[in-house]
N, C-alpha and C. Protein backbone atom coordinates (compact mmCIF):
# COMPACT_ATOMS: atom_id res chain seq x y z
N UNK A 1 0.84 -1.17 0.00
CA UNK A 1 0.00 0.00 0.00
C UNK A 1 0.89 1.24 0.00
N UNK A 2 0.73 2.42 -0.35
CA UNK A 2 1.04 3.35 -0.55
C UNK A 2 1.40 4.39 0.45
N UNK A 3 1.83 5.19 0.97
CA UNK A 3 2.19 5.81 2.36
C UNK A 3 1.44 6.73 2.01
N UNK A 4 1.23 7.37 3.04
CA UNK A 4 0.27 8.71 3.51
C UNK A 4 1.32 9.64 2.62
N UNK A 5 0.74 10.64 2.50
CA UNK A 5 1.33 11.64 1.84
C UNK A 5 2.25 11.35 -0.03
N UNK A 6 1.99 10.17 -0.26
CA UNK A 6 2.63 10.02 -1.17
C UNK A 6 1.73 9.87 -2.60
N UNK A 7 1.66 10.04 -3.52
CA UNK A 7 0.99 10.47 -4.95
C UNK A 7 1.38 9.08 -5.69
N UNK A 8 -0.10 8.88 -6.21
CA UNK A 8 0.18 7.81 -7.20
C UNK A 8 0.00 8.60 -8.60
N UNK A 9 0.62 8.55 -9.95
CA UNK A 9 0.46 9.14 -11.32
C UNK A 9 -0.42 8.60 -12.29
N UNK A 10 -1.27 8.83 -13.35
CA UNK A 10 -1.88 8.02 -14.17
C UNK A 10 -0.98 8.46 -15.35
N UNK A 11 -0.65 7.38 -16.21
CA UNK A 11 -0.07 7.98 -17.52
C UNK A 11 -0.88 6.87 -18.17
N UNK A 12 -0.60 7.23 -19.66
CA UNK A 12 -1.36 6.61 -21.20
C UNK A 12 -0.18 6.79 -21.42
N UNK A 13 0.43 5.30 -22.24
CA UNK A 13 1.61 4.96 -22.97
C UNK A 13 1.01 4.58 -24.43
N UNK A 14 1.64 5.47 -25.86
CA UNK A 14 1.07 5.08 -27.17
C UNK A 14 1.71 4.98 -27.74
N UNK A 15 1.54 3.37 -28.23
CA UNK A 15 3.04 3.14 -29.65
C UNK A 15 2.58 3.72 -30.65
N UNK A 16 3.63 4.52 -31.29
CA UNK A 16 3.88 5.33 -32.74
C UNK A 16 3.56 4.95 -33.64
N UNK A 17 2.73 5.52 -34.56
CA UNK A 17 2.64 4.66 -35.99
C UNK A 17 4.00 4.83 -36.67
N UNK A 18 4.30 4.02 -37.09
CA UNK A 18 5.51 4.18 -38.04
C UNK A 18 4.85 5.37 -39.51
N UNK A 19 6.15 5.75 -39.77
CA UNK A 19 5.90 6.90 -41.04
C UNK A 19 5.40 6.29 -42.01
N UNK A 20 5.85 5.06 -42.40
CA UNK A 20 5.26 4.65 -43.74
C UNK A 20 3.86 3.74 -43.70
N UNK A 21 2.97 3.67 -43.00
CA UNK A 21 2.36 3.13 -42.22
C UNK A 21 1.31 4.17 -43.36
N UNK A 22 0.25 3.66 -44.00
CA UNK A 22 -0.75 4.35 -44.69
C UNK A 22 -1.61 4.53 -43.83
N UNK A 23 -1.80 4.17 -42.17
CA UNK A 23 -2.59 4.82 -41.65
C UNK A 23 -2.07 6.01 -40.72
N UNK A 24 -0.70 6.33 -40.98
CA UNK A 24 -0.47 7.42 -40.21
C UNK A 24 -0.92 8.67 -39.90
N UNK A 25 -0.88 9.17 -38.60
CA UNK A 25 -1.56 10.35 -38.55
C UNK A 25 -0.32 11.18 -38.05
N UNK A 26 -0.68 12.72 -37.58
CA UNK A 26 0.23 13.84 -36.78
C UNK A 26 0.21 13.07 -35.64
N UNK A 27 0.76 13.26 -34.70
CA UNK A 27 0.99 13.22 -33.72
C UNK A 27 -0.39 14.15 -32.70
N UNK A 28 -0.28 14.79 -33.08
CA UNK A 28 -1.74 16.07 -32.25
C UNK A 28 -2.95 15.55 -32.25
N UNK A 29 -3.32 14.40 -33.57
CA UNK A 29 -4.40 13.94 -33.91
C UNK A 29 -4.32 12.56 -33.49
N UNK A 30 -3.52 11.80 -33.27
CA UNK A 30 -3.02 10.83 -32.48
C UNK A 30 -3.28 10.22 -30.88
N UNK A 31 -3.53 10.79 -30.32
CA UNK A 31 -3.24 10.92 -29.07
C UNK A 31 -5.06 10.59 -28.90
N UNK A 32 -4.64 9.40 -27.87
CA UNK A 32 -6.15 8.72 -27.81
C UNK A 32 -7.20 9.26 -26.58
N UNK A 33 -8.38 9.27 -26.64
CA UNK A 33 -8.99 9.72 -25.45
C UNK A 33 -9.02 9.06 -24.19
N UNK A 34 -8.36 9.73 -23.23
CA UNK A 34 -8.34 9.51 -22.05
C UNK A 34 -8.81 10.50 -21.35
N UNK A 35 -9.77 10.46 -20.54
CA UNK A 35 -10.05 11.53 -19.56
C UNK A 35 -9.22 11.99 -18.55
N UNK A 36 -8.29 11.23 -17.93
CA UNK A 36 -6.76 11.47 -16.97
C UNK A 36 -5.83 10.90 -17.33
N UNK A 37 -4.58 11.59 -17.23
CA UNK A 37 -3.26 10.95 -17.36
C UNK A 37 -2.46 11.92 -17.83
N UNK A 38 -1.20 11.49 -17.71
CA UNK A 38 0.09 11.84 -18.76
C UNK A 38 0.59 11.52 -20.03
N UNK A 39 1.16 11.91 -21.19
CA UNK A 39 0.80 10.96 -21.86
C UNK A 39 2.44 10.14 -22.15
N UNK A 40 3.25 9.19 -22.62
CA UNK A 40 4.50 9.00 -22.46
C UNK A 40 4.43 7.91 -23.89
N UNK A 41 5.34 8.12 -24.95
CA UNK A 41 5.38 7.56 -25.54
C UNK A 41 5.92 5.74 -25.60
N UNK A 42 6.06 4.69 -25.80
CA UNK A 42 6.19 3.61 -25.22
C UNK A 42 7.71 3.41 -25.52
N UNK A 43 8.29 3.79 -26.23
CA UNK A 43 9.92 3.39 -26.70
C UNK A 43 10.66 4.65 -25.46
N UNK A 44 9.80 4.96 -24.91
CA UNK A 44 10.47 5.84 -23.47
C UNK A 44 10.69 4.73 -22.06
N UNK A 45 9.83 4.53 -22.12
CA UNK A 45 9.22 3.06 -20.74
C UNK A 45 8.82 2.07 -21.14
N UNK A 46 9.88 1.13 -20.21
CA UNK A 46 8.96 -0.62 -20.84
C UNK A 46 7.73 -0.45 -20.35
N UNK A 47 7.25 -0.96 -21.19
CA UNK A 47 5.54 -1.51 -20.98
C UNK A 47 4.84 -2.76 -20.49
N UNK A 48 4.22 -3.26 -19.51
CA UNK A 48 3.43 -4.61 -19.53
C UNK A 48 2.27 -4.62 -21.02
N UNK A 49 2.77 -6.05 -21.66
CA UNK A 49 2.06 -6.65 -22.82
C UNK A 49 2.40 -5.77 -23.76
N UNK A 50 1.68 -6.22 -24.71
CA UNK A 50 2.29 -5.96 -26.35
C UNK A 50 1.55 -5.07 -27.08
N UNK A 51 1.81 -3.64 -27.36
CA UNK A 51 0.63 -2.30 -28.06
C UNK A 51 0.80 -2.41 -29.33
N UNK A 52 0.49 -2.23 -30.28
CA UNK A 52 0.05 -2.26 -31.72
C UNK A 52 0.75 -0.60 -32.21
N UNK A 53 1.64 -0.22 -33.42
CA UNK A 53 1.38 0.97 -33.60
C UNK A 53 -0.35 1.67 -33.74
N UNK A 54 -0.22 3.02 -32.97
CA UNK A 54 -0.78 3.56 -33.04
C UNK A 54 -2.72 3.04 -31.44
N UNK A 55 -1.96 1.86 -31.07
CA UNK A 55 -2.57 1.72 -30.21
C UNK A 55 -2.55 2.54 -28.61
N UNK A 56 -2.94 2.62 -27.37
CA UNK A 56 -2.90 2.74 -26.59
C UNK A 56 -2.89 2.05 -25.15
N UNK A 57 -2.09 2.40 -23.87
CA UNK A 57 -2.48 1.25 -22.51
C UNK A 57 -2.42 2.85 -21.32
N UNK A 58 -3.52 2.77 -20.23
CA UNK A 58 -3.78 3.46 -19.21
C UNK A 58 -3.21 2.90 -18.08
N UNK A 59 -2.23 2.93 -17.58
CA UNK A 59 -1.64 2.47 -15.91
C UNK A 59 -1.89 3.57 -14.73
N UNK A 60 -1.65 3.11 -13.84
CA UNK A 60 -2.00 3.81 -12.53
C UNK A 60 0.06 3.46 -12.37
N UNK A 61 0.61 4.31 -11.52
CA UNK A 61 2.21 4.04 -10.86
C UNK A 61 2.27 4.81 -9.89
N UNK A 62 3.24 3.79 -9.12
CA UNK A 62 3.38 4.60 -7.73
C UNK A 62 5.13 4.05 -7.73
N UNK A 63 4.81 3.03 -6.66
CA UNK A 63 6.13 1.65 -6.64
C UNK A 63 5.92 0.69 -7.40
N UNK A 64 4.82 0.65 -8.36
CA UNK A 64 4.41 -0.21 -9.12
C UNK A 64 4.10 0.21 -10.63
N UNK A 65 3.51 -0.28 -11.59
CA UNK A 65 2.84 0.07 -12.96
C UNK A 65 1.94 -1.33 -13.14
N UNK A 66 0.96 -0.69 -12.80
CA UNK A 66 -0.31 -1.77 -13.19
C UNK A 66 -1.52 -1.23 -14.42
N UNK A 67 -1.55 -2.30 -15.15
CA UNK A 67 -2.58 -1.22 -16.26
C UNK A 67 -4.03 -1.28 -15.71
N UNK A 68 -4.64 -0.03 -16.03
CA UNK A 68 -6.10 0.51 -15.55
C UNK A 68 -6.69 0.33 -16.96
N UNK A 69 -8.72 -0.32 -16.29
CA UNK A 69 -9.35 -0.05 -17.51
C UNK A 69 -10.58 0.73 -17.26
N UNK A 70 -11.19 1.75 -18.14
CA UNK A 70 -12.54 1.98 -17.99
C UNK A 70 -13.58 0.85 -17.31
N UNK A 71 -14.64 0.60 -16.97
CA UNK A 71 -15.73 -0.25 -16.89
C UNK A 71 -16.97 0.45 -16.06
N UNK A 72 -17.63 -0.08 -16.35
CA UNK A 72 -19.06 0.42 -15.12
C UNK A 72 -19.32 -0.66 -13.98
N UNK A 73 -19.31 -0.15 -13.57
CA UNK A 73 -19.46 -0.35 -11.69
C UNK A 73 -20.48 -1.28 -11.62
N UNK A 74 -20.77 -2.39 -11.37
CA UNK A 74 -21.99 -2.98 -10.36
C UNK A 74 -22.53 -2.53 -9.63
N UNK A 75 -23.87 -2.50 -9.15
CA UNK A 75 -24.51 -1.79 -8.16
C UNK A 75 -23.62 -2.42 -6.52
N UNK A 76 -23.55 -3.84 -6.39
CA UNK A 76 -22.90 -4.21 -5.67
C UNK A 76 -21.19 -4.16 -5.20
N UNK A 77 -20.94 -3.76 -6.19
CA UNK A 77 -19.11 -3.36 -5.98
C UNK A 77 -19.02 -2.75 -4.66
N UNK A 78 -18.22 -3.07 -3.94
CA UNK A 78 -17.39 -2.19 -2.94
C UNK A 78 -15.68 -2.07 -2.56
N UNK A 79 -15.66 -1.28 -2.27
CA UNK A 79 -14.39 -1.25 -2.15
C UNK A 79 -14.38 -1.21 0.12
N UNK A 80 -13.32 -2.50 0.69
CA UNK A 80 -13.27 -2.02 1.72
C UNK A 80 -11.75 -1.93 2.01
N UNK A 81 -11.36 -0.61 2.75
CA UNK A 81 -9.86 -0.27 3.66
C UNK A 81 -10.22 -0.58 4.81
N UNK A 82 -9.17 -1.03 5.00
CA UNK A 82 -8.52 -1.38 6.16
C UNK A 82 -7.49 -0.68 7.12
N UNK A 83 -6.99 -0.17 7.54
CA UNK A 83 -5.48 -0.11 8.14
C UNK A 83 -5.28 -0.66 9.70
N UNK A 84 -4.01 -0.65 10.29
CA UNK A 84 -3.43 -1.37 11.02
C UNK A 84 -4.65 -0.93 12.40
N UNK A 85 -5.19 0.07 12.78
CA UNK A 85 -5.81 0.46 13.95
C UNK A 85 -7.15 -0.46 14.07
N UNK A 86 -7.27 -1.09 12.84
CA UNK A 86 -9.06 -1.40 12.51
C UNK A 86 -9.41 -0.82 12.03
């Protein structure tokens, strides 16, 4: 778990289309929708699993990099914390 006071980051990692790639786009027009994050290209940071040019992956990082996905919630979902006091 994460310490008090300490920040976890969201980034979006997107492999490049290659130039000769007939579906290439700019770069400006590129860049996939995410509602939060940073964005970091993938030949910057290894990545968990395998992106496609021109694909995209959403992680959460702290001491870790785990990939995040959209979904809708169950009415039943919960989330419970814990810490050491009870």
């Amino acid at each position: 778990m994460a310490a008090l006071a300490h920040a976890s980051g969201l980034f979006y990692y997107l492999e490049k289309m290659s130039i000769g790639c007939s579906h290439h786009k700019l770069e400006k027009d590129a860049d996939p929708d995410f509602d939060y994050g940073d964005m970091a290209y993938l030949h910057t940071v290894p990545c968990l699993g395998q992106l496609q040019p021109g694909q995209a992956m959403q992680s959460v990082e702290d001491l870790f990099r785990a990939p995040i996905y959209r979904h809708s919630p169950q009415h039943n979902d919960y989330l419970l914390i814990r810490d050491r006091n009870g």
